[in-house]
Protein backbone atom coordinates (compact mmCIF):
# COMPACT_ATOMS: atom_id res chain seq x y z
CA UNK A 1 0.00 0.00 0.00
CA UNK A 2 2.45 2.20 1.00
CA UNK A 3 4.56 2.10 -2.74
CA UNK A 4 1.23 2.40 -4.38
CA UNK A 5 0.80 5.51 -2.42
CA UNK A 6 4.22 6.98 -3.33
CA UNK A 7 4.49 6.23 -6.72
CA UNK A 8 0.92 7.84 -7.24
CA UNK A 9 1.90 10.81 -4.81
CA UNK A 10 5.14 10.96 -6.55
CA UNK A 11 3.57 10.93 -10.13
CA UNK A 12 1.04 13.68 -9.18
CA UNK A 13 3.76 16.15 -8.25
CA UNK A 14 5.68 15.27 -11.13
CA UNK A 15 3.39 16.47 -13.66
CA UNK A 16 2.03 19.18 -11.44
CA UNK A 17 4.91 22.11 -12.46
CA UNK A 18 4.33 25.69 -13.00
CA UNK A 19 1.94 26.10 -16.46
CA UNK A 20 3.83 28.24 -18.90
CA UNK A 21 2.79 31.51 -20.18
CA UNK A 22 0.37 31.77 -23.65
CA UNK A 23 3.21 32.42 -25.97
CA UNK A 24 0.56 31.87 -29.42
CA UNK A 25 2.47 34.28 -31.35
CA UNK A 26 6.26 34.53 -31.90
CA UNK A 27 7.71 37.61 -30.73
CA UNK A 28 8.55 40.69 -32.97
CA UNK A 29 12.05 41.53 -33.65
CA UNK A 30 11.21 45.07 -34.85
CA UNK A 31 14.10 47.54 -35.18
CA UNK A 32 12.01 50.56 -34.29
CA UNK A 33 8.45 51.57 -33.01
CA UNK A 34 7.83 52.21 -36.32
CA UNK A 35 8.21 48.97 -37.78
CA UNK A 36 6.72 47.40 -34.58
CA UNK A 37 3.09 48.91 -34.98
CA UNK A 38 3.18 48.42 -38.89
CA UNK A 39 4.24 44.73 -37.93
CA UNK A 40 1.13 44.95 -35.68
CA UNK A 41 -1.44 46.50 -37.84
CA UNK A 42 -0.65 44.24 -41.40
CA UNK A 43 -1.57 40.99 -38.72
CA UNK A 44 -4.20 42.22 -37.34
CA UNK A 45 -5.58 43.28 -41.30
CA UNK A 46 -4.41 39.70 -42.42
CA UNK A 47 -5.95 38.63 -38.94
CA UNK A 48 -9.31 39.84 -39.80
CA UNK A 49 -9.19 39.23 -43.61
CA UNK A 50 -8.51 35.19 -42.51
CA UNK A 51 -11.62 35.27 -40.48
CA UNK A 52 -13.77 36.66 -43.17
C-alpha cells in the first residue's frame, strides 16, 4: 500500500509544475516603433481578412 501511495503521490507532483505563459504568437524583432506597430497592424488586417 504504501509504494502504491508513493508512486501515485510521486507521479502527481511530477506532472504538477508551473503552467507556462500563452506564448501563441512569436515575438517581434522590430528595429524601431515604427516597424513594430506596422508589424502589428498588417496581422491584425491579415488577422481579420482570414476570419472573413
Amino acid at each position: 500500500m504504501a509504494t502504491l501511495g508513493t508512486t501515485f503521490v510521486g507521479a502527481y507532483l511530477a506532472m504538477g509544475g508551473s503552467s507556462k505563459a500563452d506564448t501563441s504568437n512569436p515575438p517581434i524583432n522590430a528595429k524601431s516603433k515604427e516597424e513594430e506597430s506596422f508589424i502589428k497592424s498588417f496581422v491584425q488586417k491579415a488577422e481579420g481578412e482570414k476570419k472573413k
